[in-house]
Protein backbone atom coordinates (compact mmCIF):
# COMPACT_ATOMS: atom_id res chain seq x y z
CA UNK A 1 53.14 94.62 26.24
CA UNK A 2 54.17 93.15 22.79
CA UNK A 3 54.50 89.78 22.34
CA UNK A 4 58.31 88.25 23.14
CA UNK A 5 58.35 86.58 19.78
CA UNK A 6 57.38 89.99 17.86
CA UNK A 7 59.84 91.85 16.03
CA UNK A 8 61.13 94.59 17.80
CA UNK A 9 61.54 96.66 14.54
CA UNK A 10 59.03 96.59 12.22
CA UNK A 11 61.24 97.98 9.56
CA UNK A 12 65.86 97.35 9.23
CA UNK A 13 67.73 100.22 7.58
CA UNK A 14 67.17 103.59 8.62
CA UNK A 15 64.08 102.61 10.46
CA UNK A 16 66.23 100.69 13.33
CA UNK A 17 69.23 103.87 13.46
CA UNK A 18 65.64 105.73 14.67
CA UNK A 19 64.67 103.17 17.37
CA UNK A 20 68.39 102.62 18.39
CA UNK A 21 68.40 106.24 18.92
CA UNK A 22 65.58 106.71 21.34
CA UNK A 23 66.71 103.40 22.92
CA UNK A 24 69.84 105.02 23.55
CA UNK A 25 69.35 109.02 24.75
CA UNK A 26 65.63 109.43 24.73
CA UNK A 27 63.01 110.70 25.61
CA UNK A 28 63.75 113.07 22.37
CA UNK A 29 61.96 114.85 20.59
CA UNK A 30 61.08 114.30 16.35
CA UNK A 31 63.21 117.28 15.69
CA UNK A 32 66.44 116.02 17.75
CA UNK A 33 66.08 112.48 16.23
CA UNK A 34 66.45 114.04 12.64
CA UNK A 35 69.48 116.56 13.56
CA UNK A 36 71.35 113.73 14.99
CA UNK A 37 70.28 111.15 12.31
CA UNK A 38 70.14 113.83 9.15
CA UNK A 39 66.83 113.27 8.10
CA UNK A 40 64.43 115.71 6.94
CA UNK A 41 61.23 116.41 9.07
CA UNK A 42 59.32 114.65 6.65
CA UNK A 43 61.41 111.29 6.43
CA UNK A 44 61.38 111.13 10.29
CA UNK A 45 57.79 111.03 10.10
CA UNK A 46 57.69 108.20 7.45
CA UNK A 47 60.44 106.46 9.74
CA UNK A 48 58.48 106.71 13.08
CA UNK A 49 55.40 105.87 12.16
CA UNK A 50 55.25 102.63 12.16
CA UNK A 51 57.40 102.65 15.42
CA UNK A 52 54.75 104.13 16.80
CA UNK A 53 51.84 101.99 15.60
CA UNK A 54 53.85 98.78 16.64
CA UNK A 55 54.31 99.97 19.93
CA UNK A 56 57.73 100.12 20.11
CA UNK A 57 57.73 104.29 20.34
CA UNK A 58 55.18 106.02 22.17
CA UNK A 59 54.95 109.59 23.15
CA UNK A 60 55.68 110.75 26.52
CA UNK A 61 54.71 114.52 26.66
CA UNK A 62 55.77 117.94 25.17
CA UNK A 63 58.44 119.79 25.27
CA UNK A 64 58.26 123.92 25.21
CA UNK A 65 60.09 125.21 21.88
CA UNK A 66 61.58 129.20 22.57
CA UNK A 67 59.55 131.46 21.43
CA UNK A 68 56.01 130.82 20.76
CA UNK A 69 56.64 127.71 18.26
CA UNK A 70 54.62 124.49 18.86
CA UNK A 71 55.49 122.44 21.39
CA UNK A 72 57.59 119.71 20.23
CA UNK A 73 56.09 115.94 21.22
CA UNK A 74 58.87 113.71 22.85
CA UNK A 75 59.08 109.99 22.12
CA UNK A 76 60.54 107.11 23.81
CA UNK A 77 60.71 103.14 24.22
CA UNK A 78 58.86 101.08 26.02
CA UNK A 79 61.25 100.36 28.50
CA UNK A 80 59.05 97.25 30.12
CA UNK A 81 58.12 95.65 26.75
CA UNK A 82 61.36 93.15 27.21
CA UNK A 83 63.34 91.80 29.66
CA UNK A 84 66.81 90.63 29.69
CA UNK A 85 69.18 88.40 31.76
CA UNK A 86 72.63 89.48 32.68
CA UNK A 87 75.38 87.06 34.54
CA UNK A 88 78.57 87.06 35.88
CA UNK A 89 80.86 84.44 36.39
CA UNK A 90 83.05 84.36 39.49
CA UNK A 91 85.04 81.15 41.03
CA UNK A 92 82.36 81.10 43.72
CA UNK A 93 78.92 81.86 42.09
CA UNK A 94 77.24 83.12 39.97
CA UNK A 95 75.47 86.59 40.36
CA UNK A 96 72.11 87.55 37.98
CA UNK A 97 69.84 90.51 37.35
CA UNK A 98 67.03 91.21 35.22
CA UNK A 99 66.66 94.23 32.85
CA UNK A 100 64.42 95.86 31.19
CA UNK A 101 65.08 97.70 27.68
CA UNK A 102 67.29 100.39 29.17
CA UNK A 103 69.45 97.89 31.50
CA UNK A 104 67.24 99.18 34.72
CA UNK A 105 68.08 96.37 36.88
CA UNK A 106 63.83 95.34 38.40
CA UNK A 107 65.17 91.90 39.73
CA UNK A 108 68.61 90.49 41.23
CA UNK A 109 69.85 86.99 42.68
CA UNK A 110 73.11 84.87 42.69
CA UNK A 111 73.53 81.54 43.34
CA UNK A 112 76.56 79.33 44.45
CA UNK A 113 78.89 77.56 42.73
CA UNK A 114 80.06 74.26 44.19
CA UNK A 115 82.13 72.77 41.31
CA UNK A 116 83.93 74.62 38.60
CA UNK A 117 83.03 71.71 36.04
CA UNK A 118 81.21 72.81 32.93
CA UNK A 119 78.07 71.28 33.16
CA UNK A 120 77.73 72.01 36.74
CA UNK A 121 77.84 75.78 36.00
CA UNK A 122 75.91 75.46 33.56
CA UNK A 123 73.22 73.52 35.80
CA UNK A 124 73.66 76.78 38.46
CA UNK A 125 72.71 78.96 35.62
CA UNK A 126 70.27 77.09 34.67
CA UNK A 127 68.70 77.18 38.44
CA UNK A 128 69.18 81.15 38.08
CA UNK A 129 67.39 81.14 35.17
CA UNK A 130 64.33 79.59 36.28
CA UNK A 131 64.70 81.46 39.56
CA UNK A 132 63.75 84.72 37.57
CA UNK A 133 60.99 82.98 35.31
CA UNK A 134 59.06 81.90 38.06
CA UNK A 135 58.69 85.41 38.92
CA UNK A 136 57.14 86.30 36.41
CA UNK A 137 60.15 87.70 33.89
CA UNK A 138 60.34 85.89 30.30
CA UNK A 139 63.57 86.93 29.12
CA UNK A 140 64.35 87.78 25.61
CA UNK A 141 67.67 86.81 25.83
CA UNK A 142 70.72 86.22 28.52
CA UNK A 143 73.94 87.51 28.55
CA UNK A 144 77.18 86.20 30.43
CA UNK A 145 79.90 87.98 31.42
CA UNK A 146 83.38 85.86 31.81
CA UNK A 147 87.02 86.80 33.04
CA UNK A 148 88.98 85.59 30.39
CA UNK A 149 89.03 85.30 26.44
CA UNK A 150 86.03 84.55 24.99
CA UNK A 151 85.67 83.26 21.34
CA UNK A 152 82.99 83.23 18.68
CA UNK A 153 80.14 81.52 19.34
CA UNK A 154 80.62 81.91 23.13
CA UNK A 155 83.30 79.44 23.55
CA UNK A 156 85.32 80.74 26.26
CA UNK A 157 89.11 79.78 25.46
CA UNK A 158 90.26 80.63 28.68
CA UNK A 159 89.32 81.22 32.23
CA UNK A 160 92.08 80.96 34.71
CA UNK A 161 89.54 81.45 37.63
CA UNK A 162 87.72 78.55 36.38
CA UNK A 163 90.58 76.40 35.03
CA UNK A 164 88.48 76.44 32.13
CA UNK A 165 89.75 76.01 28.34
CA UNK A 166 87.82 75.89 25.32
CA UNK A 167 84.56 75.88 26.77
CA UNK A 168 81.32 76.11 24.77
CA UNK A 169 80.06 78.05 27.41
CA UNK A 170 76.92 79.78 25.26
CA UNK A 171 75.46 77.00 23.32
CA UNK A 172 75.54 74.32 26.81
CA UNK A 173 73.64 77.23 28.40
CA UNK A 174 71.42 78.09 25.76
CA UNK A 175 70.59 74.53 24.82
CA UNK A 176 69.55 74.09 29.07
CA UNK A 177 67.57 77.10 29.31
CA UNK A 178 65.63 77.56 25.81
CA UNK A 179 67.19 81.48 26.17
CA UNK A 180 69.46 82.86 23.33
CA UNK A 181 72.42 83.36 24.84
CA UNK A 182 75.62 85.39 23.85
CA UNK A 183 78.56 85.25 25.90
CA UNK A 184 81.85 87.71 25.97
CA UNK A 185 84.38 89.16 28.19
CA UNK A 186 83.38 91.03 31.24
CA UNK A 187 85.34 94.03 31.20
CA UNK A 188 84.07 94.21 27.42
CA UNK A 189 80.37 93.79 28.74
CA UNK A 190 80.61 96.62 31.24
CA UNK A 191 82.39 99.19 29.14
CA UNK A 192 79.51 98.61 26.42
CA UNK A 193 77.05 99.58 29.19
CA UNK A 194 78.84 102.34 30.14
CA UNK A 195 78.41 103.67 26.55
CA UNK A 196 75.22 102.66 25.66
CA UNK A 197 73.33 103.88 29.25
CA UNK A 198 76.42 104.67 32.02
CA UNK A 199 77.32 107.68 32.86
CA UNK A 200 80.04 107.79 29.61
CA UNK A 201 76.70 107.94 27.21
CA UNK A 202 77.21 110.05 24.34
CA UNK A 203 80.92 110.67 24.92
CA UNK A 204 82.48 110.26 22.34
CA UNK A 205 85.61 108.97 23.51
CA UNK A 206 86.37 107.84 27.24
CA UNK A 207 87.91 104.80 28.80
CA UNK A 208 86.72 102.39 31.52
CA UNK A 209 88.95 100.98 34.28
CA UNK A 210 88.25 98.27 36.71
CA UNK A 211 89.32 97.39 39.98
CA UNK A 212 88.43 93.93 42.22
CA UNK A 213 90.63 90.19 41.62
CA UNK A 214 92.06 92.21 38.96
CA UNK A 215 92.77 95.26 36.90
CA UNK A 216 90.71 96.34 33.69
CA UNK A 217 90.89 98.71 31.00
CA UNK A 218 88.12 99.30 28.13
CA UNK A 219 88.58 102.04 25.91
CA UNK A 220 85.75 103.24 23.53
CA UNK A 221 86.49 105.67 20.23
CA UNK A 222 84.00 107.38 18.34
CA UNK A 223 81.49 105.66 19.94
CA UNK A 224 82.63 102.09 19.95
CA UNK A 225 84.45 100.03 21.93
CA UNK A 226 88.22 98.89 20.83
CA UNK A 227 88.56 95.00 21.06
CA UNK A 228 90.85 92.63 19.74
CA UNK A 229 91.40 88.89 19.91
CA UNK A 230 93.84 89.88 23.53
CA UNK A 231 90.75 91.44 24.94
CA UNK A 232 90.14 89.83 28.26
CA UNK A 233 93.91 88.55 28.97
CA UNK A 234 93.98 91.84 31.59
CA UNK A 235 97.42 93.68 29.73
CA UNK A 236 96.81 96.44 31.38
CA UNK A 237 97.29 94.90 34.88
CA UNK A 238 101.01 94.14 34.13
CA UNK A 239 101.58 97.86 33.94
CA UNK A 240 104.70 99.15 36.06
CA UNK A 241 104.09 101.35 38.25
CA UNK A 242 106.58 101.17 41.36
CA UNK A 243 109.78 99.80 40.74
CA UNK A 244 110.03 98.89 44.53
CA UNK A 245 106.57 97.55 45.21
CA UNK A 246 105.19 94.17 45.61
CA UNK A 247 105.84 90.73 43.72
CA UNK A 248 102.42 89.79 41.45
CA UNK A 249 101.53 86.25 40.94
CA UNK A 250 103.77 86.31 37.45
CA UNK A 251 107.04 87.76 39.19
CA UNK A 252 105.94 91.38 38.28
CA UNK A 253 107.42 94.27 40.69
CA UNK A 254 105.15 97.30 41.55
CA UNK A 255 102.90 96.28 38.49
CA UNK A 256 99.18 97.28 38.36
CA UNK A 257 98.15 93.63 39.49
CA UNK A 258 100.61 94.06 42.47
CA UNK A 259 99.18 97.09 43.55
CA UNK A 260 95.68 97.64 42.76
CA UNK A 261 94.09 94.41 43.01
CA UNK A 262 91.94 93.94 46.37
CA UNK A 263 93.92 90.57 47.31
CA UNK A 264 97.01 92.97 46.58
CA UNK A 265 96.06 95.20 49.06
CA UNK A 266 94.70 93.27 51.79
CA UNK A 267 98.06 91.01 51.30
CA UNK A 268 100.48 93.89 52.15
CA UNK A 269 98.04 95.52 55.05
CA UNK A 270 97.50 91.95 56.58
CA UNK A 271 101.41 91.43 56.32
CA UNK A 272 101.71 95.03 58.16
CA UNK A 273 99.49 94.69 60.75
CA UNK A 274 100.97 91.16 61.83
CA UNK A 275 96.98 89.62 61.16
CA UNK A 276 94.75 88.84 58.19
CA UNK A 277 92.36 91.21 56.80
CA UNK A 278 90.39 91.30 53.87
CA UNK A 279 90.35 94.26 51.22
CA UNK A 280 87.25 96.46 52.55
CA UNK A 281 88.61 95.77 56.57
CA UNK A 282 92.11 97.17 55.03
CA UNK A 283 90.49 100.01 53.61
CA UNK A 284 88.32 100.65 56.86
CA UNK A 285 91.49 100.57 58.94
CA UNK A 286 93.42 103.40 56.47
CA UNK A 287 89.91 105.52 56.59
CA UNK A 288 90.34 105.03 60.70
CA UNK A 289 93.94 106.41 60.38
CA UNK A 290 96.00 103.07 61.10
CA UNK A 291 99.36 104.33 59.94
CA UNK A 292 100.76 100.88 58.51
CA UNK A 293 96.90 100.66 56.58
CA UNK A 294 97.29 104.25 55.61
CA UNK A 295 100.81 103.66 53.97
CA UNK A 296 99.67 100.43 52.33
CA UNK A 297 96.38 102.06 51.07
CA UNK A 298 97.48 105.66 49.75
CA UNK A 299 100.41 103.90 47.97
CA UNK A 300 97.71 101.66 46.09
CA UNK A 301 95.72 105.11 45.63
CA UNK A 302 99.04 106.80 44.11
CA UNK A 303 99.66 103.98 41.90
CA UNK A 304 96.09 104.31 40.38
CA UNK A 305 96.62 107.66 39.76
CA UNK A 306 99.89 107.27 37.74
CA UNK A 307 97.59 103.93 35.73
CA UNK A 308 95.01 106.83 35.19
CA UNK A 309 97.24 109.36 33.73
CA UNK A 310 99.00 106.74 31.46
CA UNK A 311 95.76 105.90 29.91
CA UNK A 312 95.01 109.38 29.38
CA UNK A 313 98.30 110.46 28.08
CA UNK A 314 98.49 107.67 25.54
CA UNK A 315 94.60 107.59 24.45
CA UNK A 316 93.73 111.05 25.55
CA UNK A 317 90.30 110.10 26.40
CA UNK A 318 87.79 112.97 27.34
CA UNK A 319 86.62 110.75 30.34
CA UNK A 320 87.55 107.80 32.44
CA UNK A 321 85.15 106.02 34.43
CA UNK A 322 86.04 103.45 37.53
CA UNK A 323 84.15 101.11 38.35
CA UNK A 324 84.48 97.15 39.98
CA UNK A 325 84.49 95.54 43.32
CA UNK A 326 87.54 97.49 44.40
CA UNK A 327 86.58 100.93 43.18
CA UNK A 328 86.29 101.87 46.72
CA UNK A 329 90.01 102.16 46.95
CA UNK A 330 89.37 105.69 44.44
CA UNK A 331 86.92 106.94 47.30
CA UNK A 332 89.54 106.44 49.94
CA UNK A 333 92.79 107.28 48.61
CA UNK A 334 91.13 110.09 46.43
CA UNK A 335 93.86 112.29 47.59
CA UNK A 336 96.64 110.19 46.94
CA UNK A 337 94.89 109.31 43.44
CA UNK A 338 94.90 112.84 42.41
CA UNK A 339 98.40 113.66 43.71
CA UNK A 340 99.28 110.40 41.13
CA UNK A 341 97.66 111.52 38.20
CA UNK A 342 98.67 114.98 38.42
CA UNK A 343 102.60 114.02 39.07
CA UNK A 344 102.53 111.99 35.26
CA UNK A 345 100.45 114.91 33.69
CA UNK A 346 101.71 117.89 31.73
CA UNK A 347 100.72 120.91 33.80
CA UNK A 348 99.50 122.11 30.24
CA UNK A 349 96.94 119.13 29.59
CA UNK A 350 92.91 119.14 29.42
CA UNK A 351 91.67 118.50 32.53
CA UNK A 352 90.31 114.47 32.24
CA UNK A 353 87.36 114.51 34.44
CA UNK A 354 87.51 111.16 36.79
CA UNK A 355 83.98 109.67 37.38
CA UNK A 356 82.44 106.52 39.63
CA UNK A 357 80.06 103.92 38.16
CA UNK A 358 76.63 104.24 39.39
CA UNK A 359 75.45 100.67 39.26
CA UNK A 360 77.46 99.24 42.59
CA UNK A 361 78.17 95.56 42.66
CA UNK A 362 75.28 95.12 39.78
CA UNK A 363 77.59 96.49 37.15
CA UNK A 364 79.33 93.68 35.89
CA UNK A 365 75.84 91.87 35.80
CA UNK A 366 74.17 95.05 33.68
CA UNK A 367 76.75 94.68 31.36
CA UNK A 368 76.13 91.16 30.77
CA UNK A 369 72.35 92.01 30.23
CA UNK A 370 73.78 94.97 27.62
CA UNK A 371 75.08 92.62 25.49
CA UNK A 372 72.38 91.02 25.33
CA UNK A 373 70.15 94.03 24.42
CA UNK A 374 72.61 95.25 22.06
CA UNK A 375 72.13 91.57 19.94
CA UNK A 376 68.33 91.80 20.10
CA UNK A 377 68.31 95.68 19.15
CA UNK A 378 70.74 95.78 16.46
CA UNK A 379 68.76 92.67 15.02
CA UNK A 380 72.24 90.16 15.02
């Protein structure tokens, strides 16, 4: 295993664009790397070699050519050389995994919070931290992922859930722990993992959309995700879409937040079934064919359907991806979701395939530990 304090490219330039490429879609083999890159044969030999004699690339088998050409030998990273820390930030705890290389999540814990002050956060993380060092991980670096606007330097400027403004969230943490430390919006974390290892890898253009405490959209064009200084306010969740539906928090009708959000829709099933239930008991009661759940529930699945087909009629993505606490509400209401996004579609429009994210209730934390890679392999 190399060393944590060893460069992880021996060579910048065009040397890196090699390893970020078989971080990214390998195992590939020396002719692929140079058809996607544009090198010549011989140039991706100069490139990889010393890749290969640091360690960084290794070869991982052969792969038949047509015909009766050579073989072609397939190279990879070492996926275990380095491990990464990836957070999320909630009003109740905090929830951590370790990664290796590729975000593979090898080691997962989460911690309470019992104060919402600064440095007793940052204490928690610290605990978390330590929690994974003792068994056995050294991290290369940690990433946190935060519901709100997040700054340079990882001062978050604002985090409702926290009643937090201007925080210096990154440099407290990294000064407790001794672990570089970048910080940044968690919708922005989780679409970046979606395009550097999710299921949206190598699209070219495809947008992200999360459901949970609220709604999320992350768009990503020509391979890289489209931020700006609103990124983490949550615009998208005060999209109309039911001019007689529920009040949201900021005196919204039928808006996305109103709708799709799981407090949203375990307010209006409690409120029909005369008791309190929480999101996943509303959604159990709608798959058990409760009429007043069913309503409730395959209205929410309708609305996300018509929030789908907005985002693909205005940014005509090739594929959206759903992920978040709440994504269950696509599995059961898929009907109603469909029936949505086909109403608000021209009948002559590209079929925009709908997929799940495959991480569960990890993915918010693997995109925390993605930012992270992506600062240690891009060499910022």
């Amino acid at each position: 295993m190399q060393a944590e304090g060893s460069v992880w490219v021996p060579e910048r330039g065009t040397a890196q664009a090699v390893a970020l490429e078989v971080l990214r879609h390998g195992p590939l083999a020396r002719s692929d790397i140079a058809r996607r890159l544009g090198l010549s044969p011989g140039s991706l030999t100069r490139l990889a070699a010393p890749l290969i004699e640091s360690g960084l690339l290794v070869e991982v088998g052969e792969r038949a050519q047509p015909g009766a050409g050579r073989p072609s030998r397939l190279l990879d990273v070492r996926a275990d050389s380095r491990h990464f820390i990836g957070m999320k930030l909630t009003a109740t705890g905090v929830a951590g995994v370790v990664t290796d290389l590729r975000a593979s999540v090898v080691a997962e814990a989460g911690i309470a919070l019992d104060s919402a002050r600064p440095d007793r956060v940052v204490d928690r993380i610290g605990e978390l931290v330590r929690s994974f060092v003792d068994l056995g991980y050294e991290p290369t670096m940690l990433g946190i992922g935060v519901g709100g606007l997040v700054g340079s330097g990882g001062v978050v400027l604002s985090a409702p859930f926290l009643g937090w403004e201007q925080v210096p969230l990154g440099p407290l943490v990294q000064q407790a722990t001794g672990v570089r430390t970048i910080v940044d919006n968690d919708l922005v974390a989780v679409t970046e993992c979606e395009n550097w290892f999710g299921t949206a890898s190598g699209v070219d253009r495809f947008a992200v959309v999360t459901l949970g405490a609220g709604v999320g959209y992350g768009l990503v064009v020509h391979g890289r995700t489209v931020v700006n200084e609103d990124s983490g306010i949550g615009l998208v969740g005060h999209w109309p879409l039911d001019p007689l539906g529920p009040l949201c928090p900021a005196g919204h009708r039928g808006c996305a937040h109103a709708l799709l959000t799981d407090t949203g829709i375990a307010g209006e099933v409690s409120s029909a079934l005369g008791r309190t239930v929480t999101f996943d008991e509303a959604l159990d009661a709608a798959q058990a064919d409760d009429p007043a759940a069913r309503r409730v529930v395959t209205d929410a699945g309708r609305g996300l359907g018509r929030l789908l087909a907005a985002v693909a009629n205005l940014t005509v993505p090739q594929l959206i991806v759903i992920g978040g606490e709440g994504s269950r509400l696509a599995v059961v209401a898929e009907a109603a979701v469909q029936e949505g996004f086909h109403a608000d579609r021209d009948p002559r429009a590209h079929d925009v395939p709908l997929t799940m994210m495959s991480g569960g209730g990890l993915d918010w934390c693997r995109g925390a530990a993605v930012l992270a890679i992506q600062e240690f392999a891009q060499g910022a």
